[in-house]
N, C-alpha and C. Protein backbone atom coordinates (compact mmCIF):
# COMPACT_ATOMS: atom_id res chain seq x y z
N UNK A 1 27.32 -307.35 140.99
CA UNK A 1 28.69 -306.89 140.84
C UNK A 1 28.96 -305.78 141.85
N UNK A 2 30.13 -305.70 142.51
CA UNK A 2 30.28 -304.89 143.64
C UNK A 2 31.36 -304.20 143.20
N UNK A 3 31.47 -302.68 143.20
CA UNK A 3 32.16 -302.11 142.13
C UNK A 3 33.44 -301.70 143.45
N UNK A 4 34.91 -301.73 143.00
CA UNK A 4 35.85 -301.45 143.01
C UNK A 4 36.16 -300.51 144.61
N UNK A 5 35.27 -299.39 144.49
CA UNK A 5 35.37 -298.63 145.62
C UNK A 5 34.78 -299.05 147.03
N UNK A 6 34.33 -300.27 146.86
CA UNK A 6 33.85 -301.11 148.00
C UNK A 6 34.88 -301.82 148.44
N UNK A 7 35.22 -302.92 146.84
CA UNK A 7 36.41 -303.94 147.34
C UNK A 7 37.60 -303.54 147.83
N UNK A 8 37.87 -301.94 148.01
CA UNK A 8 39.35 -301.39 148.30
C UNK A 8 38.99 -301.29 149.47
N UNK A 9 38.39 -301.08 150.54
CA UNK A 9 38.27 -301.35 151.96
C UNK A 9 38.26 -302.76 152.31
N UNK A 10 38.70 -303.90 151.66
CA UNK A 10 38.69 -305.13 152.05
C UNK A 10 40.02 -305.86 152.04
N UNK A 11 40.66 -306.19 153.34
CA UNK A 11 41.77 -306.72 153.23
C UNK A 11 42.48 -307.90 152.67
N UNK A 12 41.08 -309.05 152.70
CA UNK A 12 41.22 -310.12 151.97
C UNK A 12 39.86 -310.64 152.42
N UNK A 13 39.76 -311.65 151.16
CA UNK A 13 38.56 -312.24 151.61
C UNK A 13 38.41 -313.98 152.19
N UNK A 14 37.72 -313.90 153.00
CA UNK A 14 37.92 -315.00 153.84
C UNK A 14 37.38 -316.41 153.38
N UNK A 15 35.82 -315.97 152.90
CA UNK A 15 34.92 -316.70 152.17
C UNK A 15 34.70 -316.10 151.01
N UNK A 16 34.43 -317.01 149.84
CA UNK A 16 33.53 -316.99 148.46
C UNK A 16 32.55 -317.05 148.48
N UNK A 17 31.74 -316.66 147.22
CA UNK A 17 30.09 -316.69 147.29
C UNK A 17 30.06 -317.95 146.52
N UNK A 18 30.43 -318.68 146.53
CA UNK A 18 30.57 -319.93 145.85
C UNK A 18 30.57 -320.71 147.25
N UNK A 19 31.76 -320.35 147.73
CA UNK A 19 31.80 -321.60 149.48
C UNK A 19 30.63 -321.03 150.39
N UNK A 20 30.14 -320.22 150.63
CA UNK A 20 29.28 -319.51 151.27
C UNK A 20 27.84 -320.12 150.78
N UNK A 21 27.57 -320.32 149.62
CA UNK A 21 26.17 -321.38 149.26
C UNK A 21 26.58 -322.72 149.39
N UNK A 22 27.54 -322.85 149.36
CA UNK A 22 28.18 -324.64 149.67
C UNK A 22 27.70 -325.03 151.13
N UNK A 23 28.35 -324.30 151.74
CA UNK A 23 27.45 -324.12 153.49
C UNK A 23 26.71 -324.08 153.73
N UNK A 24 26.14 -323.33 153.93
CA UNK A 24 24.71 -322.73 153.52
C UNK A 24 23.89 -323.94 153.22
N UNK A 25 23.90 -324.45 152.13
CA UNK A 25 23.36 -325.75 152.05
C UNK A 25 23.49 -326.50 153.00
N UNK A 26 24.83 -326.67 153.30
CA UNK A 26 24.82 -327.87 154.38
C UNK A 26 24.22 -327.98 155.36
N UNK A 27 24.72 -326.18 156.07
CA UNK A 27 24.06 -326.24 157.53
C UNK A 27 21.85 -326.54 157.40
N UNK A 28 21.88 -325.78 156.42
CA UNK A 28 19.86 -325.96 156.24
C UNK A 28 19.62 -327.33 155.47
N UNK A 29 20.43 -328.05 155.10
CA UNK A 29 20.28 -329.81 155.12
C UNK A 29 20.27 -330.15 156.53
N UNK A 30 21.08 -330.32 157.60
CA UNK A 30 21.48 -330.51 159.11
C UNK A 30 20.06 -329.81 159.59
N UNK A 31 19.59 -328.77 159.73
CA UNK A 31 18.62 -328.15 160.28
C UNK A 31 16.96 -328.70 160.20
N UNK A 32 16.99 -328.12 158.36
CA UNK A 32 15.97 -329.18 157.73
C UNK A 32 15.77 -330.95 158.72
N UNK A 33 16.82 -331.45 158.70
CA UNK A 33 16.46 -333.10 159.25
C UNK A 33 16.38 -332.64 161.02
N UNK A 34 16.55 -331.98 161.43
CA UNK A 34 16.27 -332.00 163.03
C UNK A 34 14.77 -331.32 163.21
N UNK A 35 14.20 -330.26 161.88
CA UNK A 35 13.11 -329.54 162.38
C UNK A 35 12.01 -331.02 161.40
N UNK A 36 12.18 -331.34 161.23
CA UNK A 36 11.09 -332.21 160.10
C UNK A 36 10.53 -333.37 161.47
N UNK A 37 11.71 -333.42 162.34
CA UNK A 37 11.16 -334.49 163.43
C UNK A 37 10.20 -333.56 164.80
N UNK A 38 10.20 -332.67 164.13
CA UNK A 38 9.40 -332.15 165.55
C UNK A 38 8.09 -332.06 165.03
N UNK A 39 6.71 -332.14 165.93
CA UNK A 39 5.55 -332.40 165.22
C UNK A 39 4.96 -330.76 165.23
N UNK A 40 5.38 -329.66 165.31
CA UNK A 40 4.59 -328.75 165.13
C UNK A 40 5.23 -327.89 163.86
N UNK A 41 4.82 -326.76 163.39
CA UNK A 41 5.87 -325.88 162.86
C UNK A 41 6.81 -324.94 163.67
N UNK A 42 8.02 -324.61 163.27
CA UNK A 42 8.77 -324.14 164.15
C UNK A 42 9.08 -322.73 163.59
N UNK A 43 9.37 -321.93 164.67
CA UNK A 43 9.46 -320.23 164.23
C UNK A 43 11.13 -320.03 164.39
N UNK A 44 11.39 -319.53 162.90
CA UNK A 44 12.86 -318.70 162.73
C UNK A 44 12.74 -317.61 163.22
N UNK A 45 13.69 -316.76 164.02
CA UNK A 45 13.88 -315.58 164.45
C UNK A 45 14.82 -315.29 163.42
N UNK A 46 15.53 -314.39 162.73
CA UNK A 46 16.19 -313.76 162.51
C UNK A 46 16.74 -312.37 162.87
N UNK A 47 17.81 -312.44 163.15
CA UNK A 47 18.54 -311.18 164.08
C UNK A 47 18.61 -309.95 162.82
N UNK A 48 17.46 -309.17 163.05
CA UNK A 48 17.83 -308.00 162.04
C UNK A 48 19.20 -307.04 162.52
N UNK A 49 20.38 -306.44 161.46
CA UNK A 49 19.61 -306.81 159.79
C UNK A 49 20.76 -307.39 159.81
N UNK A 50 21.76 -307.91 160.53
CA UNK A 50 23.19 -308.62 160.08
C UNK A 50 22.49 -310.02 159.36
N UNK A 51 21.69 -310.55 159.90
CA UNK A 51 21.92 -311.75 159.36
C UNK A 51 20.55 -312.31 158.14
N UNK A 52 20.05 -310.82 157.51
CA UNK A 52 18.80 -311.14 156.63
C UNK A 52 19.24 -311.98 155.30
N UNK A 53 20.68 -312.10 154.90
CA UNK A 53 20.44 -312.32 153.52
C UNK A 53 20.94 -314.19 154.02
N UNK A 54 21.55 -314.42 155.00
CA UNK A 54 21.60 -315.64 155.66
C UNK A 54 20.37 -316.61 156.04
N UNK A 55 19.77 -315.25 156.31
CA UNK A 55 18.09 -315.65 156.74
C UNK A 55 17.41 -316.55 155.77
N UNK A 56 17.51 -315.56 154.65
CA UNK A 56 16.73 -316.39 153.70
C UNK A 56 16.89 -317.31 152.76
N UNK A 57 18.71 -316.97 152.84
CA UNK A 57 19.32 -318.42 152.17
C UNK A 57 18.61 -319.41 152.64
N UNK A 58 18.48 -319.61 154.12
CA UNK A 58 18.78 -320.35 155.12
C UNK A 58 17.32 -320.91 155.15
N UNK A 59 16.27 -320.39 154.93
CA UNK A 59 14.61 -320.76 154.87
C UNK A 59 14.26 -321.59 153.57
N UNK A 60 15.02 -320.78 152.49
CA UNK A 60 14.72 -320.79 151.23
C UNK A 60 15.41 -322.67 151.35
N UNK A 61 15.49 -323.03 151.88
CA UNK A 61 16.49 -324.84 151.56
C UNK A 61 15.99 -325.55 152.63
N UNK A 62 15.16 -324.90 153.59
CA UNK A 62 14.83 -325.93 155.04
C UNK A 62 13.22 -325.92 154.13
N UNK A 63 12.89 -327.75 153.72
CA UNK A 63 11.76 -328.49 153.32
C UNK A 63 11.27 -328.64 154.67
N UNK A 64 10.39 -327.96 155.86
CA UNK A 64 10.12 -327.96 156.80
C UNK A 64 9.14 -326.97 157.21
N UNK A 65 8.07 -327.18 157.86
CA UNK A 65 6.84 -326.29 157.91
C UNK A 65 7.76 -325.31 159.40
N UNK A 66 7.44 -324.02 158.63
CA UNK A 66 8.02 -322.88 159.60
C UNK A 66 7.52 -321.78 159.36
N UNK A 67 7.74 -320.90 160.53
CA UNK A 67 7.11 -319.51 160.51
C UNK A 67 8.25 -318.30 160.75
N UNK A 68 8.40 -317.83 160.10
CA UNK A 68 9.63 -316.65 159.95
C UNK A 68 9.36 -315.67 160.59
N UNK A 69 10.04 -314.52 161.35
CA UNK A 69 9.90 -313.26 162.11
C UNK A 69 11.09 -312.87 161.96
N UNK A 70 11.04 -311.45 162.62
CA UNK A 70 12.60 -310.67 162.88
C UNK A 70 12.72 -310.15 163.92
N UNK A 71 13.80 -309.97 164.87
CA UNK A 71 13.58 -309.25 166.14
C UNK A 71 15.14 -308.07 165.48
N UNK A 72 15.07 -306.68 166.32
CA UNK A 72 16.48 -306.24 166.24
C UNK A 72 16.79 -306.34 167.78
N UNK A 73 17.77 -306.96 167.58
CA UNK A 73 18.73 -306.29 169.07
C UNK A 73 20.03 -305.16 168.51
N UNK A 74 19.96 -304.38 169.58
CA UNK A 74 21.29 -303.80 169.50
C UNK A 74 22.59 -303.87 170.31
N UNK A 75 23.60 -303.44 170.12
CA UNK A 75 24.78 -303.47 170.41
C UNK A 75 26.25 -303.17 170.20
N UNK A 76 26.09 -302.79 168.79
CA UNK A 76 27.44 -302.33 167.95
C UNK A 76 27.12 -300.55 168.05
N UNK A 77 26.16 -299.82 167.54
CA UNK A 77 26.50 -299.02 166.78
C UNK A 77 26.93 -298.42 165.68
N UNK A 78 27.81 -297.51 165.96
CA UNK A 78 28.42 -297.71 164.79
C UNK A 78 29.85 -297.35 164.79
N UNK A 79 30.15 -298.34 166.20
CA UNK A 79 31.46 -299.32 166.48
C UNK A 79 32.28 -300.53 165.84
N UNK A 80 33.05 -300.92 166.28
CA UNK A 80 33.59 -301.83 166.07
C UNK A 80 33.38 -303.15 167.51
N UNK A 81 33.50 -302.58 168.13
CA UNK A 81 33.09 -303.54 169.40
C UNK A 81 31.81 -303.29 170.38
N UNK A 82 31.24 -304.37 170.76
CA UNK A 82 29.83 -304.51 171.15
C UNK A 82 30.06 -303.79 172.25
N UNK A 83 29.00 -303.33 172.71
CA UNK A 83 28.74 -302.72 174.46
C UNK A 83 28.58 -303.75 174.98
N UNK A 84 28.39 -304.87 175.27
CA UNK A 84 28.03 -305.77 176.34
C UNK A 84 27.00 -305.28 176.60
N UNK A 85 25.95 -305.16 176.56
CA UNK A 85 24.92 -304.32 177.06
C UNK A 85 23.68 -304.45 175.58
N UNK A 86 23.43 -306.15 175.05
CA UNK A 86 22.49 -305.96 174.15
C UNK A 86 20.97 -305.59 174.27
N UNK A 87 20.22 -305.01 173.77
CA UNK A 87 18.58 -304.66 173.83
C UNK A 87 18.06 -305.17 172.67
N UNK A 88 16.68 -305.71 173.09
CA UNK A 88 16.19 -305.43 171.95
C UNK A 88 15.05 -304.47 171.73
N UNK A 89 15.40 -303.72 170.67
CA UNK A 89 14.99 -302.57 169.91
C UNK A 89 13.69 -303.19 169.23
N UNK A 90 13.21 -303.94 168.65
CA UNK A 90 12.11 -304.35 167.80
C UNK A 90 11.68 -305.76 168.02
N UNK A 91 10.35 -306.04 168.64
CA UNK A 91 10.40 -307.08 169.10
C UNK A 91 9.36 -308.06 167.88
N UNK A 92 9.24 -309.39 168.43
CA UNK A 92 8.72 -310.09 167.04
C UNK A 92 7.00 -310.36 167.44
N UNK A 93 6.30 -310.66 165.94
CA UNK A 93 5.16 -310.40 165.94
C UNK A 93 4.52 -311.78 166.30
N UNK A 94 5.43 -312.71 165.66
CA UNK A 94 4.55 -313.96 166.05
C UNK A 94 4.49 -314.45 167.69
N UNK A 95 3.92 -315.41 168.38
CA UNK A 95 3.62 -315.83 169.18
C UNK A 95 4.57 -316.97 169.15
N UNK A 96 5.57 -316.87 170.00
CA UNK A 96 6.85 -318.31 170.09
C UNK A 96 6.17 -319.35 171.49
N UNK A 97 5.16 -318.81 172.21
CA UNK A 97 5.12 -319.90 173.63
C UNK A 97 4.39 -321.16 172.86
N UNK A 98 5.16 -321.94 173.45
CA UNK A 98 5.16 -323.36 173.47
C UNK A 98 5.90 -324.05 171.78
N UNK A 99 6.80 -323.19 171.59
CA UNK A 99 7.00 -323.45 170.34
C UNK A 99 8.44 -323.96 170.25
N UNK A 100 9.27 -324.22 169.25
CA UNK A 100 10.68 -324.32 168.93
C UNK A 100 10.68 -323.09 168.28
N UNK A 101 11.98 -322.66 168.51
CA UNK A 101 12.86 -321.53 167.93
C UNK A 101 13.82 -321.53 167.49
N UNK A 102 14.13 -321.03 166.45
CA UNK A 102 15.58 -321.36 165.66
C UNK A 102 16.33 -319.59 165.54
N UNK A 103 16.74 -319.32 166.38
CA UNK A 103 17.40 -317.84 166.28
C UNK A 103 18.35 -317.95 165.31
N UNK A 104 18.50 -317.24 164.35
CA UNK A 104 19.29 -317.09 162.71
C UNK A 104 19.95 -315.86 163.14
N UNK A 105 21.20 -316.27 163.43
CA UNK A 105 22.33 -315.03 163.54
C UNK A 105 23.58 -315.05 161.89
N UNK A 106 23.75 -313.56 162.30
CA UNK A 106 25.01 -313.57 161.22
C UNK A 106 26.42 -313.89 162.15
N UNK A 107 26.82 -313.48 163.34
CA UNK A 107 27.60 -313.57 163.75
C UNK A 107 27.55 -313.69 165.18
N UNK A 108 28.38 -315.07 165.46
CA UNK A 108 28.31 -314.46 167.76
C UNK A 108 29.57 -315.09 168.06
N UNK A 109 30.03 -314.07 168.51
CA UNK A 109 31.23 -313.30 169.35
C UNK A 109 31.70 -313.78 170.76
N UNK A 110 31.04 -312.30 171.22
CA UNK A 110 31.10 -312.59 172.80
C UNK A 110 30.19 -313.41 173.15
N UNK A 111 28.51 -313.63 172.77
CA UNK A 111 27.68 -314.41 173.05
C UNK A 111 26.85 -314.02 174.00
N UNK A 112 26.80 -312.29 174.19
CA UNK A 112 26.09 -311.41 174.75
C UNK A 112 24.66 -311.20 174.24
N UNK A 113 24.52 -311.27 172.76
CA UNK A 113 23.38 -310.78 171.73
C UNK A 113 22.34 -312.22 172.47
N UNK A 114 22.98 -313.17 172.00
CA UNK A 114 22.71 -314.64 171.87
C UNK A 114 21.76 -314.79 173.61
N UNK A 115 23.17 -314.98 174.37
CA UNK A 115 22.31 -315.06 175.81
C UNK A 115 21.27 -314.14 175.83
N UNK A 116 21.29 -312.94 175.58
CA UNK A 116 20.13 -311.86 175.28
C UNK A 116 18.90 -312.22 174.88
N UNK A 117 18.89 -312.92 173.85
CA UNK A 117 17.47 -313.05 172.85
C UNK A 117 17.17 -314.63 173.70
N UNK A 118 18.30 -315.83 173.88
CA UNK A 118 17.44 -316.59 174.44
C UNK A 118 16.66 -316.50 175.66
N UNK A 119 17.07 -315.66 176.56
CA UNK A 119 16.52 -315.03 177.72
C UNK A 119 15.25 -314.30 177.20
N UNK A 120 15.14 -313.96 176.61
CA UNK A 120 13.72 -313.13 175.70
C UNK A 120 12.99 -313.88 175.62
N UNK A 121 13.23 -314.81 174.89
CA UNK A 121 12.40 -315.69 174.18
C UNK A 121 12.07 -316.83 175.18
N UNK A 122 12.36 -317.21 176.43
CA UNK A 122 12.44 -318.00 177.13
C UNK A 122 11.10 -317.62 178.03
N UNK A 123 11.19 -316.36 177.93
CA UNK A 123 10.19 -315.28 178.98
C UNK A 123 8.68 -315.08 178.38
N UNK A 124 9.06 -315.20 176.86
CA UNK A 124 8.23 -315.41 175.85
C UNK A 124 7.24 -316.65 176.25
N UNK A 125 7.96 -317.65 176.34
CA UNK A 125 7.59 -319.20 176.97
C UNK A 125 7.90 -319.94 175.59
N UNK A 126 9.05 -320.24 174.72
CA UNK A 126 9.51 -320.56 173.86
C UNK A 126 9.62 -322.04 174.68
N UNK A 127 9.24 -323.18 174.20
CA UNK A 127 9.50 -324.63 174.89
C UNK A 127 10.94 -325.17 174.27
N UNK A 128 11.75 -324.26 173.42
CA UNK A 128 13.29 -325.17 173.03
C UNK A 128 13.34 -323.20 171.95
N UNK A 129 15.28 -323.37 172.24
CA UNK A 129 15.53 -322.36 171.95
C UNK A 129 16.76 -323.13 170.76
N UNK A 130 17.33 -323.28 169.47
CA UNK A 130 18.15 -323.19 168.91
C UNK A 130 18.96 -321.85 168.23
N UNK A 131 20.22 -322.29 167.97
CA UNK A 131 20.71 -321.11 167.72
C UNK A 131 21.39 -321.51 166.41
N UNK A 132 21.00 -321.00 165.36
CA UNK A 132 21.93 -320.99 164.18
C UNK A 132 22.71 -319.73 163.58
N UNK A 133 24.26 -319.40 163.64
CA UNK A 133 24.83 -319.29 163.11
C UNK A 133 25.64 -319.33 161.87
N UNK A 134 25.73 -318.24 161.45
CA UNK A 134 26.30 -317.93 159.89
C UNK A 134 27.77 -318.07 160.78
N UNK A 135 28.72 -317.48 161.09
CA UNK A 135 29.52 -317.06 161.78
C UNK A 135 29.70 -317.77 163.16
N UNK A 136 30.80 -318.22 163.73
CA UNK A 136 30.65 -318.26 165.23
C UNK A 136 32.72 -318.02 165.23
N UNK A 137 32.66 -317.31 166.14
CA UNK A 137 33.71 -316.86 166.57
C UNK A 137 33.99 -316.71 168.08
N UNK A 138 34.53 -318.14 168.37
CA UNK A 138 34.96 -318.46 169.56
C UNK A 138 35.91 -317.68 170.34
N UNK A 139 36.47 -316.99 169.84
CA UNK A 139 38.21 -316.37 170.29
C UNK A 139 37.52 -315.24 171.19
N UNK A 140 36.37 -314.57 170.89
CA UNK A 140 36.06 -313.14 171.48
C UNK A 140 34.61 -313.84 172.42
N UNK A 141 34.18 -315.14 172.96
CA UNK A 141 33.26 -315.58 173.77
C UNK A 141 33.15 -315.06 174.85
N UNK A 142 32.68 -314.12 175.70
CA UNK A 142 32.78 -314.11 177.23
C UNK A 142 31.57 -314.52 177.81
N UNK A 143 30.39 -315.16 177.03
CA UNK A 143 29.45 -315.19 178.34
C UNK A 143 28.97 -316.89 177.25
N UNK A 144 29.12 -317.85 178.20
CA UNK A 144 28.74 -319.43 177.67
C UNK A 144 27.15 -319.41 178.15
N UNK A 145 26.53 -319.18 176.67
CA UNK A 145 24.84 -319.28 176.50
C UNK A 145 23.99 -320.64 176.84
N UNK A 146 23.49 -320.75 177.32
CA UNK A 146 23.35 -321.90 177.80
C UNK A 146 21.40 -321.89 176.64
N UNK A 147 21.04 -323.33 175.87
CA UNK A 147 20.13 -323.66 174.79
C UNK A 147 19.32 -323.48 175.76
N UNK A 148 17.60 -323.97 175.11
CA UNK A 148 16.65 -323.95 175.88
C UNK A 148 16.37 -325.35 175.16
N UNK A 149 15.59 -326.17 176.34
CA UNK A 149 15.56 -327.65 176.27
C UNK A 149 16.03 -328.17 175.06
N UNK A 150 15.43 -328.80 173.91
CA UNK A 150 16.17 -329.72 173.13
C UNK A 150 16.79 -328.84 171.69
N UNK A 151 17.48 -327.33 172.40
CA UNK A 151 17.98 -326.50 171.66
C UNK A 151 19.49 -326.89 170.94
N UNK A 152 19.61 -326.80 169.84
CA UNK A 152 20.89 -327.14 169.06
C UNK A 152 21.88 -325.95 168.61
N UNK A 153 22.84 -325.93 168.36
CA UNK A 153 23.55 -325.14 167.95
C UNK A 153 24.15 -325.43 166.68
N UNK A 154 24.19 -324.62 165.37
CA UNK A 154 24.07 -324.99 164.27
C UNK A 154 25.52 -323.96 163.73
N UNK A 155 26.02 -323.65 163.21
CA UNK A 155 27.29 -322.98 162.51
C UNK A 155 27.64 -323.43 161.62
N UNK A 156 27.93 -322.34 160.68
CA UNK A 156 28.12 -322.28 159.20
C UNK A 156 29.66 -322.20 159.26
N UNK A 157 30.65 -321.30 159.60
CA UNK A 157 31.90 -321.17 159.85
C UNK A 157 32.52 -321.04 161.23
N UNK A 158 33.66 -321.31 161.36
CA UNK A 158 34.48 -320.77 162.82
C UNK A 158 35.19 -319.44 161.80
N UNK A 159 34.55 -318.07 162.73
CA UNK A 159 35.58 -316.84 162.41
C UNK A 159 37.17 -316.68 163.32
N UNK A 160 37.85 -316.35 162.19
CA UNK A 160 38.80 -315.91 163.05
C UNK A 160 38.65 -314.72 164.24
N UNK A 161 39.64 -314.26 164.75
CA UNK A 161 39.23 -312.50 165.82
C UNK A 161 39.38 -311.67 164.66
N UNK A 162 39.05 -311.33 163.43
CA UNK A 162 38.89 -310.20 162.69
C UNK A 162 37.56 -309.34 162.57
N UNK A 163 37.90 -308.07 162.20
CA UNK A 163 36.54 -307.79 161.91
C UNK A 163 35.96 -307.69 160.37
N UNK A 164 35.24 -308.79 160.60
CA UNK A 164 34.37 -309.25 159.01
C UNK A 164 33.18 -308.15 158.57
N UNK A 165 33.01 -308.16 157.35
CA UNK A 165 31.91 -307.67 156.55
C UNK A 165 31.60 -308.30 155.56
N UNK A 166 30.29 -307.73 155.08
CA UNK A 166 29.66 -308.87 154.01
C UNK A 166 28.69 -309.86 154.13
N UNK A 167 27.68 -310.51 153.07
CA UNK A 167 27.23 -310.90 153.17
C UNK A 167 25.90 -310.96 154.23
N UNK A 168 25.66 -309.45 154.41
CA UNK A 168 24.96 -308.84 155.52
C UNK A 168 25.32 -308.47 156.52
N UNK A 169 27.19 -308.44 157.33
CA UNK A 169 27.41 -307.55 157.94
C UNK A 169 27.86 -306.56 157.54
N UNK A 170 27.98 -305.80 158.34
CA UNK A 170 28.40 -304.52 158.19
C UNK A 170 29.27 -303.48 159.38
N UNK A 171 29.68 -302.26 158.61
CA UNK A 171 30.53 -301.48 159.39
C UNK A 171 29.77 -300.63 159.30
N UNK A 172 29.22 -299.76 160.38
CA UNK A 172 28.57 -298.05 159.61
C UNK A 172 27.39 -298.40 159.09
N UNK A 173 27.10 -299.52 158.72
CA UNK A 173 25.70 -299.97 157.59
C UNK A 173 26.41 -300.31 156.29
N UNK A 174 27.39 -300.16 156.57
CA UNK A 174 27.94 -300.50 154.88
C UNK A 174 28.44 -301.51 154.72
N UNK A 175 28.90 -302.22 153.83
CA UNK A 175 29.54 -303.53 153.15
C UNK A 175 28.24 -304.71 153.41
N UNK A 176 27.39 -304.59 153.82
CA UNK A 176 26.58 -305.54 153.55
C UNK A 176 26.16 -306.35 152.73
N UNK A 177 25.97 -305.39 151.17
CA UNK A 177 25.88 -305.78 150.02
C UNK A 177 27.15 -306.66 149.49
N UNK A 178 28.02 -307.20 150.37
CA UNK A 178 28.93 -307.92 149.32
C UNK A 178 28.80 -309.53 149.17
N UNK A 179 29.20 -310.17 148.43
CA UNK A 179 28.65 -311.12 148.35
C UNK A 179 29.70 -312.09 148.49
N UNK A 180 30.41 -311.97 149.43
CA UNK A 180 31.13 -312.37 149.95
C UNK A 180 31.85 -312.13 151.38
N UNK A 181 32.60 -312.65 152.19
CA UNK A 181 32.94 -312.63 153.30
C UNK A 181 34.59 -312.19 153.27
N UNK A 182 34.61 -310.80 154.00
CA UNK A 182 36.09 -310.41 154.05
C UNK A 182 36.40 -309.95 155.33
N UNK A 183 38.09 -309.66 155.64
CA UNK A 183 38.27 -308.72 156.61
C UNK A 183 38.55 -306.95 156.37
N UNK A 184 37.97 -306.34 157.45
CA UNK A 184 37.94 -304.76 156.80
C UNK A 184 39.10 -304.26 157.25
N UNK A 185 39.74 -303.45 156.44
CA UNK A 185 40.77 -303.00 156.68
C UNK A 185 40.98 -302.35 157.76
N UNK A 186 41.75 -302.25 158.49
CA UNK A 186 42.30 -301.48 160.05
C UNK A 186 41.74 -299.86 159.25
N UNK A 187 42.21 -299.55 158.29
CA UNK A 187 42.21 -298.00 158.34
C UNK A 187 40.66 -297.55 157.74
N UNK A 188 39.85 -298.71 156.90
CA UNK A 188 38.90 -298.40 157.26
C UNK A 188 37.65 -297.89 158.41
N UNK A 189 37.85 -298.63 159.51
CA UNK A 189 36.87 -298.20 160.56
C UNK A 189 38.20 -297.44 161.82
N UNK A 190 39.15 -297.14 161.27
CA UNK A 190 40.14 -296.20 162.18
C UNK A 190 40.07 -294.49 161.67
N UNK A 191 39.61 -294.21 160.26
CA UNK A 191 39.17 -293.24 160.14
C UNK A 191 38.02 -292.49 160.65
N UNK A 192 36.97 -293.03 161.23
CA UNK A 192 36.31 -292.19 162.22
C UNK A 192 36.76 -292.22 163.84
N UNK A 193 38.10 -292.44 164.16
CA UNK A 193 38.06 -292.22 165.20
C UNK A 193 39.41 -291.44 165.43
N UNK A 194 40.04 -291.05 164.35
CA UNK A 194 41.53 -290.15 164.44
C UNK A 194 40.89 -289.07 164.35
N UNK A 195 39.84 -288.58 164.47
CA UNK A 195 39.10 -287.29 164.07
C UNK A 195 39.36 -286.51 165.40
């Protein structure tokens, strides 16, 4: 239960936690049948921490031998808009060369984070790079990521240009906990900057 003084920073909500496991399912049914044909086990990345509770929806339903990790990249702050300029801050423990990769995002945008980590992981010697998406929000794209060999692209929703929280994103670190998908109010993340 997400008490009151949360939901008043939320302008409306976009998704349910009802349609949000409806998906969810779908997309890790779709995933599940593409990783079951490959003969090794395949390693999930997950993009800490926007997209952990996606993460494990998202494992928890793929019947498929896999190996889970986390990398952070950064880029927001504790902004509203990315620097163009992603890093990654925490890198992952397992060993991806010669492997498939399934990068588990909460959200891609510009497609800065994305080109970022597959370039990582490529250097890594990753033999196929996929990208799954909770989120994909075409409207704010500036850089077209190009897969690594028989890499797929997987999406749960098309976002509108708003800025979403929930369901593991966040503003500040906050609204993560909701269990649902909304837009944040303008005067929410405009109060730290009339200061």
């Amino acid at each position: 239960m997400v008490s009151e003084a949360v939901d008043a920073g939320i302008d409306r909500v976009l998704w349910t936690e009802a349609e949000i496991a409806a998906r969810v399912a779908e997309v890790a049914s779709e995933l599940a049948a593409d990783l079951r044909r490959l003969p090794e086990p395949v390693v999930v990345v997950g993009v800490a921490t926007g997209a952990f509770l996606f993460l494990a929806d998202l494992v928890r339903r793929v019947g498929a031998p896999l190996a889970v990790d986390l990398v952070r990249v950064e880029s927001y702050g504790d902004g509203i808009e990315s620097s163009g300029r992603p890093q990654v801050t925490a890198d992952l423990k397992v060993d991806v060369a010669g492997k498939h990769v399934v990068v588990v995002e909460d959200i891609v945008d510009t497609g800065n984070t994305v080109s970022c980590l597959i370039a990582h992981l490529q250097k890594k010697g990753a033999s196929s790079v996929s990208v799954c998406t909770f989120l994909d929000k075409p409207a704010r794209r500036t850089v077209n990521f190009q897969l690594v060999g028989d890499g797929k692209f997987y999406r749960g929703f098309e976002c509108p240009d708003s800025f979403v929280v929930g369901y593991g994103m966040d503003y500040a670190e906050l609204y993560r906990n909701l269990p649902y998908v909304g837009v944040l109010k303008p005067e929410m993340y405009n109060k730290k900057t009339s200061n």
